[in-house]
PDB file of N, CA and C in Angstrom:
ATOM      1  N   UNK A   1      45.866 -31.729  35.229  1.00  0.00           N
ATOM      2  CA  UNK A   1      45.429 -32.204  36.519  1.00  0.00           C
ATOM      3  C   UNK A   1      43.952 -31.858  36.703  1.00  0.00           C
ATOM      4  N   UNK A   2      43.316 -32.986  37.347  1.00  0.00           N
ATOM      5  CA  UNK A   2      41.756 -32.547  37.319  1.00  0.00           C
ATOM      6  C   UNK A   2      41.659 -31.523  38.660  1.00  0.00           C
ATOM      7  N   UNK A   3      40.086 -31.066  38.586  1.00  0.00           N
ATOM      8  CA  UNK A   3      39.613 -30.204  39.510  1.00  0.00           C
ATOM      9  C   UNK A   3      38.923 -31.280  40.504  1.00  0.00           C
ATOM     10  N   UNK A   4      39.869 -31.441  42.135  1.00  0.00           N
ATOM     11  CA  UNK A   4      39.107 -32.221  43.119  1.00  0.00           C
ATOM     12  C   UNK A   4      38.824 -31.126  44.206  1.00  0.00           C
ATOM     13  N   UNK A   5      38.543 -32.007  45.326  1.00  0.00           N
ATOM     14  CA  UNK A   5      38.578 -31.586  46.332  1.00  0.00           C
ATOM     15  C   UNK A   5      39.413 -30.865  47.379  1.00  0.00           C
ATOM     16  N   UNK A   6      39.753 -29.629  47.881  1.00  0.00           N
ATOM     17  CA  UNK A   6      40.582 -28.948  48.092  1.00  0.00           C
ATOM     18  C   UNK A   6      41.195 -29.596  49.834  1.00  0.00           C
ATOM     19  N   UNK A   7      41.819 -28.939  50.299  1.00  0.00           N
ATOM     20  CA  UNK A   7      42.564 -29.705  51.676  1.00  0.00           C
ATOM     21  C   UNK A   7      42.861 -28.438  52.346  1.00  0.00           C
ATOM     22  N   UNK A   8      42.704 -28.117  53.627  1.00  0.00           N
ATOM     23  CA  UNK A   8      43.179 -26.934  54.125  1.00  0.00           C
ATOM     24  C   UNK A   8      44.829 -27.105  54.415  1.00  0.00           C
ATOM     25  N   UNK A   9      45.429 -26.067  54.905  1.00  0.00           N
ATOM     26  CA  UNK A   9      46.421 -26.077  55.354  1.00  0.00           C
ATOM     27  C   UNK A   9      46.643 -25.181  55.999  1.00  0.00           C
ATOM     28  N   UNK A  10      48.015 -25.445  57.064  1.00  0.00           N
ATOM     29  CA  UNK A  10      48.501 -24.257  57.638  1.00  0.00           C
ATOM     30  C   UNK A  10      49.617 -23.728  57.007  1.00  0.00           C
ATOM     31  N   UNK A  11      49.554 -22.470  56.813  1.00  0.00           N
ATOM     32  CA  UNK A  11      50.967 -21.438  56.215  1.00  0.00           C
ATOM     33  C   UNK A  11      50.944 -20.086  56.958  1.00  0.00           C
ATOM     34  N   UNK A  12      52.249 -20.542  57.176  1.00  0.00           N
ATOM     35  CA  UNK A  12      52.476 -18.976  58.117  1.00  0.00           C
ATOM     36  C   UNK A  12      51.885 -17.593  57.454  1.00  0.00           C
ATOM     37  N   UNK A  13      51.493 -16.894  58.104  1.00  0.00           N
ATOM     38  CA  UNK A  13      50.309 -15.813  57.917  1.00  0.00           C
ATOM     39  C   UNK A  13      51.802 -14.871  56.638  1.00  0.00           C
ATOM     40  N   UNK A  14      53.120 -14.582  57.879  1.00  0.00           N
ATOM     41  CA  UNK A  14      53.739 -14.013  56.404  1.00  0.00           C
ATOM     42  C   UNK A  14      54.462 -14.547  55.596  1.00  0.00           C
ATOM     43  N   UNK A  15      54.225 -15.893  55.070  1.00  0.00           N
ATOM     44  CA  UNK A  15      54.567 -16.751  54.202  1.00  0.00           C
ATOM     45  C   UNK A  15      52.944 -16.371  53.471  1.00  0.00           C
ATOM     46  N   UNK A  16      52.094 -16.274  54.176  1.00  0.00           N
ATOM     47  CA  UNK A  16      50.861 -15.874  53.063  1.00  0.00           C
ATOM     48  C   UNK A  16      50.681 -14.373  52.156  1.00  0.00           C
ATOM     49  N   UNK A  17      51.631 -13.514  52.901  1.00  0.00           N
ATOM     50  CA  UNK A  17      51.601 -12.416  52.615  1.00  0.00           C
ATOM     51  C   UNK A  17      52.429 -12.764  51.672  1.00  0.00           C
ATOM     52  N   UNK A  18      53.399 -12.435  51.222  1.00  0.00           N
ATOM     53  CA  UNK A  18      54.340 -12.926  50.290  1.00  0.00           C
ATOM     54  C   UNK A  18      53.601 -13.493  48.933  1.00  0.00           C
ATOM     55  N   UNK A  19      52.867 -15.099  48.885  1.00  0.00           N
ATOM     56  CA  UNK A  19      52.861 -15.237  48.280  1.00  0.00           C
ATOM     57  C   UNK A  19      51.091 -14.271  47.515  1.00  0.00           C
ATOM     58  N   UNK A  20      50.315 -13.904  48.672  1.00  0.00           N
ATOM     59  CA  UNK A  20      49.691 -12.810  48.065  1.00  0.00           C
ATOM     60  C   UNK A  20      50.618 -11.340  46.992  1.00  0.00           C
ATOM     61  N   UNK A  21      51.717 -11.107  47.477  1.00  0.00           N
ATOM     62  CA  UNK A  21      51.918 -10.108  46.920  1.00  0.00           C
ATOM     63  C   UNK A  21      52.719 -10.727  45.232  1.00  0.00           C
ATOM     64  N   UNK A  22      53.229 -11.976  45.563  1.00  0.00           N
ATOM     65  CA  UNK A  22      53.358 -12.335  44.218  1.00  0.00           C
ATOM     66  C   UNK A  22      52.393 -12.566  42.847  1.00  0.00           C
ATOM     67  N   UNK A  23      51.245 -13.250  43.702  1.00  0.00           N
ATOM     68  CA  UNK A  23      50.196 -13.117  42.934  1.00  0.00           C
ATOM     69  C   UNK A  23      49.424 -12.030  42.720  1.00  0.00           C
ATOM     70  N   UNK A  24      49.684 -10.587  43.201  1.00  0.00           N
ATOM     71  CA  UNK A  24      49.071  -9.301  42.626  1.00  0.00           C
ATOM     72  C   UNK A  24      50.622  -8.797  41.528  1.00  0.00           C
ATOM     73  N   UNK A  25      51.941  -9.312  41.813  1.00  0.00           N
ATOM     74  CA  UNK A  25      52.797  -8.735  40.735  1.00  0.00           C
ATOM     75  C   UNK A  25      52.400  -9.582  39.372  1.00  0.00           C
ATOM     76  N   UNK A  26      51.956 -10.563  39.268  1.00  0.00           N
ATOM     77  CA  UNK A  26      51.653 -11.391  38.393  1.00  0.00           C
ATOM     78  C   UNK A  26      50.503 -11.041  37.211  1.00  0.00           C
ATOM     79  N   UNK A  27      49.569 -10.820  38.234  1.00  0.00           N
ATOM     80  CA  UNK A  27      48.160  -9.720  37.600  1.00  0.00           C
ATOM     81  C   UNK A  27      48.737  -8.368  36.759  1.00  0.00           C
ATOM     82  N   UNK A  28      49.712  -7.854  38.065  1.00  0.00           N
ATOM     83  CA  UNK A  28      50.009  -6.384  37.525  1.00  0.00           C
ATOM     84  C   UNK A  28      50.861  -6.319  35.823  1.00  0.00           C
ATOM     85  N   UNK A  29      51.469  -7.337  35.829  1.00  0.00           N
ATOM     86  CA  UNK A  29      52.794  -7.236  34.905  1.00  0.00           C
ATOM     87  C   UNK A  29      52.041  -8.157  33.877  1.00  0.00           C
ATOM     88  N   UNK A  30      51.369  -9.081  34.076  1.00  0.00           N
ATOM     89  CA  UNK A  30      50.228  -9.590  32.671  1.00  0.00           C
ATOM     90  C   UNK A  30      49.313  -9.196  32.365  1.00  0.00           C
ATOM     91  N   UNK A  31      48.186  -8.610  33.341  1.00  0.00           N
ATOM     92  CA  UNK A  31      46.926  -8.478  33.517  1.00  0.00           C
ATOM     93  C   UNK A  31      46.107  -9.264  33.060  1.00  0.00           C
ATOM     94  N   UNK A  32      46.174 -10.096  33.459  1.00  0.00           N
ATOM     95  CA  UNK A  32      45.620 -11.488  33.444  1.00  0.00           C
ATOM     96  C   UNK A  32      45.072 -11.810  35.039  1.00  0.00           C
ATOM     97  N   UNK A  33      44.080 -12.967  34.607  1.00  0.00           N
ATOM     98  CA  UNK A  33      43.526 -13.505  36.447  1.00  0.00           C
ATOM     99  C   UNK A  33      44.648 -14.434  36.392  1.00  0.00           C
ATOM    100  N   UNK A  34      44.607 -13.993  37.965  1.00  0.00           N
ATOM    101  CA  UNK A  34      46.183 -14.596  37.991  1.00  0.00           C
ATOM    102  C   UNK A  34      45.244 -15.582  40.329  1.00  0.00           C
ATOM    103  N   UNK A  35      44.760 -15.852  40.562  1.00  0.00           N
ATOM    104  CA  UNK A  35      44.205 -16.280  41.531  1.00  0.00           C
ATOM    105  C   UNK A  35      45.887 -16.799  42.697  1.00  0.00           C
ATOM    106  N   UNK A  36      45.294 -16.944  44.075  1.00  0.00           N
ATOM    107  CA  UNK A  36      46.232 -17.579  45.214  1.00  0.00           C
ATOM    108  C   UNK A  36      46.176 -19.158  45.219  1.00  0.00           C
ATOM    109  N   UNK A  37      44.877 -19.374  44.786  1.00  0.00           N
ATOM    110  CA  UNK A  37      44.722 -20.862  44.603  1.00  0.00           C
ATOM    111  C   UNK A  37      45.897 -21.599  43.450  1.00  0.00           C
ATOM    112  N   UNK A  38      45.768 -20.597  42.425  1.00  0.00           N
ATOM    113  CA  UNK A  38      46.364 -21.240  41.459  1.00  0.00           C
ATOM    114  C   UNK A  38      48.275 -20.610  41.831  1.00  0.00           C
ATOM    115  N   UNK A  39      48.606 -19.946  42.325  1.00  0.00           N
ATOM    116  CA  UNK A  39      49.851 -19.916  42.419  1.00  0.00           C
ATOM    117  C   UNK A  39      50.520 -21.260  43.931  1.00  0.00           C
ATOM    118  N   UNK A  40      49.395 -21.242  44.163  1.00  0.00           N
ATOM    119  CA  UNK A  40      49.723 -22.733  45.707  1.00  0.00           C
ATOM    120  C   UNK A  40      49.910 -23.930  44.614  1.00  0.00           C
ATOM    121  N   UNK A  41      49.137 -24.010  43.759  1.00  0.00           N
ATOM    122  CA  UNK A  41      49.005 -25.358  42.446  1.00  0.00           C
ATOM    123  C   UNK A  41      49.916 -25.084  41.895  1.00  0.00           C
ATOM    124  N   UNK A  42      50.143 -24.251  41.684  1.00  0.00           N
ATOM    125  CA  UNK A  42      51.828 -24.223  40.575  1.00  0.00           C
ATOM    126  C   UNK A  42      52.985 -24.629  41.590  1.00  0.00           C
ATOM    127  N   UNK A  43      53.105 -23.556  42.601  1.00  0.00           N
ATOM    128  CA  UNK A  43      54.330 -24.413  43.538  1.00  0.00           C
ATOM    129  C   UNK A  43      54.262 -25.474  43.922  1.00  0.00           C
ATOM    130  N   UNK A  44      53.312 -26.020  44.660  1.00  0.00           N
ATOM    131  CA  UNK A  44      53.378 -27.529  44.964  1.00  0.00           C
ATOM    132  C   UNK A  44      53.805 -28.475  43.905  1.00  0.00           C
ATOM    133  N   UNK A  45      53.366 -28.654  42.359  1.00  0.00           N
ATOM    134  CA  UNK A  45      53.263 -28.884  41.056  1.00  0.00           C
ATOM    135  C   UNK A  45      55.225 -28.802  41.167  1.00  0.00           C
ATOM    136  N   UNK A  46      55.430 -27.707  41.204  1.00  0.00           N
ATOM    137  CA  UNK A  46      57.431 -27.297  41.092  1.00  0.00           C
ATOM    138  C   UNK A  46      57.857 -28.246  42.280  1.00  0.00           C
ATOM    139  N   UNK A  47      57.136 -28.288  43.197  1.00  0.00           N
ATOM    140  CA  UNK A  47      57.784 -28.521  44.533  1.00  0.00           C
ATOM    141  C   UNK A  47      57.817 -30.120  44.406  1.00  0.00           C
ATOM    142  N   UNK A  48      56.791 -31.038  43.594  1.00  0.00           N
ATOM    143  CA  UNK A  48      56.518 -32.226  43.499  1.00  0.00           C
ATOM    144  C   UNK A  48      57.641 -33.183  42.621  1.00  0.00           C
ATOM    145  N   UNK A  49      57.617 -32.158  41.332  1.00  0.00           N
ATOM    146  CA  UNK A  49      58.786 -32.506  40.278  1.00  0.00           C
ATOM    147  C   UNK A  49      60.009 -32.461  41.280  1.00  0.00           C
ATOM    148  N   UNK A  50      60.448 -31.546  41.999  1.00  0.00           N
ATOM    149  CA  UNK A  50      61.708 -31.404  42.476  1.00  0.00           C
ATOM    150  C   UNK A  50      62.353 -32.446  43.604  1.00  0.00           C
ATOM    151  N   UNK A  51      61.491 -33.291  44.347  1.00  0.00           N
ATOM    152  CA  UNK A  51      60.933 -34.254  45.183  1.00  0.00           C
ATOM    153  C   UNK A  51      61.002 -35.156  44.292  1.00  0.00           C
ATOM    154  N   UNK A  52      60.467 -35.503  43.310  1.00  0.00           N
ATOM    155  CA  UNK A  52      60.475 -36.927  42.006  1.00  0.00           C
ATOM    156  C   UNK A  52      61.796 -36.813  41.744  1.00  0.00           C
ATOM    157  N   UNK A  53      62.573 -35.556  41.181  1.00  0.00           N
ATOM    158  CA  UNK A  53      63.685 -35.304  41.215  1.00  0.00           C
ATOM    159  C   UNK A  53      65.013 -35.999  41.775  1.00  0.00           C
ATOM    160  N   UNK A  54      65.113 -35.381  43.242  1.00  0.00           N
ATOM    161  CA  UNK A  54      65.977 -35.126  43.871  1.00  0.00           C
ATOM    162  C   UNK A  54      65.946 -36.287  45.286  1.00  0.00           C
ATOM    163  N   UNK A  55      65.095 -37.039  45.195  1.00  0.00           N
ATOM    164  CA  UNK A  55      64.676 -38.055  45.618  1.00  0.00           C
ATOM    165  C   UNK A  55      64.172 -39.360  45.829  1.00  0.00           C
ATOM    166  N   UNK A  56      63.335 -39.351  44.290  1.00  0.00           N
ATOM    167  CA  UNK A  56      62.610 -40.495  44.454  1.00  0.00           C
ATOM    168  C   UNK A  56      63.148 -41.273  42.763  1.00  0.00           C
ATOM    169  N   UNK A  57      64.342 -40.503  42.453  1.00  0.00           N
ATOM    170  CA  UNK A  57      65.154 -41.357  41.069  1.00  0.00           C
ATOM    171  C   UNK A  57      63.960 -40.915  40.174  1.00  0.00           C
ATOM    172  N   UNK A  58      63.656 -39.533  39.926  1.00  0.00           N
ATOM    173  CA  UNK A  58      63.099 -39.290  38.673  1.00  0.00           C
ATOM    174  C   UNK A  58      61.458 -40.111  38.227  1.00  0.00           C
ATOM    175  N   UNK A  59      61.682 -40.979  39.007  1.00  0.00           N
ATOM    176  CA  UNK A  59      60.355 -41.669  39.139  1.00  0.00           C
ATOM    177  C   UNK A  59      58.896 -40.632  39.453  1.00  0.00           C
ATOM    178  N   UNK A  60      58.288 -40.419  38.472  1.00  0.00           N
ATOM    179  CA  UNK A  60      56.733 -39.973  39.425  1.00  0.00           C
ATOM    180  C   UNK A  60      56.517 -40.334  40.740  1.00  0.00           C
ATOM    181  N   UNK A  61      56.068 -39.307  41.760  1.00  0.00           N
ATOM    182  CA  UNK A  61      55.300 -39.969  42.622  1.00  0.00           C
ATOM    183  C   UNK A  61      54.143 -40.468  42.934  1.00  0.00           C
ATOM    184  N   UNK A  62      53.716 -41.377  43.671  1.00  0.00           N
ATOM    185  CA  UNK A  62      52.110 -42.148  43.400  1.00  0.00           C
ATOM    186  C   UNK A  62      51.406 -41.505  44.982  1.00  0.00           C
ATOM    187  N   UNK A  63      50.493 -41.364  44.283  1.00  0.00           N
ATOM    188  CA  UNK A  63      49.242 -40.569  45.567  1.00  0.00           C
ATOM    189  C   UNK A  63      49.428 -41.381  46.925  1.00  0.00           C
ATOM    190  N   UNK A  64      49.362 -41.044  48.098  1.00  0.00           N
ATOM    191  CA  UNK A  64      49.231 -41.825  49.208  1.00  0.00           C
ATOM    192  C   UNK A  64      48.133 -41.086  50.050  1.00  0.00           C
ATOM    193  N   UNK A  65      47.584 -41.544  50.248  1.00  0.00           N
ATOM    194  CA  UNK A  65      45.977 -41.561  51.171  1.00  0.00           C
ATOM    195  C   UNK A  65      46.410 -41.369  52.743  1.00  0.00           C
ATOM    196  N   UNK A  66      47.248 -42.218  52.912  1.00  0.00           N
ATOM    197  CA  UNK A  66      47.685 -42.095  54.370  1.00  0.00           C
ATOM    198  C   UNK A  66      47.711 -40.983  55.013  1.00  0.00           C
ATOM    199  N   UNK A  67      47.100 -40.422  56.409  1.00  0.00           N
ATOM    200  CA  UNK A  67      47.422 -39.359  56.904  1.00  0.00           C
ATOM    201  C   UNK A  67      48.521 -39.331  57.375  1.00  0.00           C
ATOM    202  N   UNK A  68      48.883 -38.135  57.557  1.00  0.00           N
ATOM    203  CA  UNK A  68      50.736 -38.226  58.196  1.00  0.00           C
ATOM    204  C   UNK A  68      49.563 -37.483  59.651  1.00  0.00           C
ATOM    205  N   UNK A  69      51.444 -37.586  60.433  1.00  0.00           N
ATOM    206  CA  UNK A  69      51.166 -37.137  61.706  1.00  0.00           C
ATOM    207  C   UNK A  69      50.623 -36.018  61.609  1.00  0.00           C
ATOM    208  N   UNK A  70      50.388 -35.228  62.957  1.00  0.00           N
ATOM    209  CA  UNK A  70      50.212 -33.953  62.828  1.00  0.00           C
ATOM    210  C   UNK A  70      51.930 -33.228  63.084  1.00  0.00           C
ATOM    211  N   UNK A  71      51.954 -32.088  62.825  1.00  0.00           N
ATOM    212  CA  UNK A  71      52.924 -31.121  62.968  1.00  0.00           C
ATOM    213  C   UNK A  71      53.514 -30.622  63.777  1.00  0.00           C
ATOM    214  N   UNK A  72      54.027 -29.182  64.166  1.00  0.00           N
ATOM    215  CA  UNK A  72      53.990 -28.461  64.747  1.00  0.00           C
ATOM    216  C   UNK A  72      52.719 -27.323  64.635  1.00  0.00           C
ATOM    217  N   UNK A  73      52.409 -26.511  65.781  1.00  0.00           N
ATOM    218  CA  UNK A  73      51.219 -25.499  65.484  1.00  0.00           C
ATOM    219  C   UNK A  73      51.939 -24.199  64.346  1.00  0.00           C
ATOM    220  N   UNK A  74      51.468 -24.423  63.437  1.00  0.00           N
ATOM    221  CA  UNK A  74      51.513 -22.677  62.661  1.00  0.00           C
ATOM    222  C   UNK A  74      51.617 -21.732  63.672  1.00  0.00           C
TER     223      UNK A  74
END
């Protein structure tokens, strides 16, 4: 996957904690750079397959540009 342009988001502050502390067990137990950026790219990446999956008949999904609504507030 190439390197684009990033997108903010909202994630609950201890849904951020969490996945901070996964990404310091990750460092600890490889010692390797192990970054938050790149553990958000890996789940989404799991989270995308599982969605192509379990939804869309195994088919890839194709990019959509469209904004969605907005949410609820974080």
């Amino acid at each position: 996957m190439s390197q684009k342009a990033t997108s903010p988001t909202n994630i609950d502050t201890d849904l951020l904690a969490l996945a901070r502390a996964a990404v310091r067990i990750v460092q600890r137990k490889t010692g390797r750079r192990y970054t938050l950026a790149q553990f958000f790219r890996e789940a989404t990446i799991a989270q995308l397959r599982q969605v192509s999956r379990d939804y869309n008949d195994g088919r890839p999904i194709t990019p959509d540009e469209t904004p969605l609504p907005p949410g609820r507030p974080a």
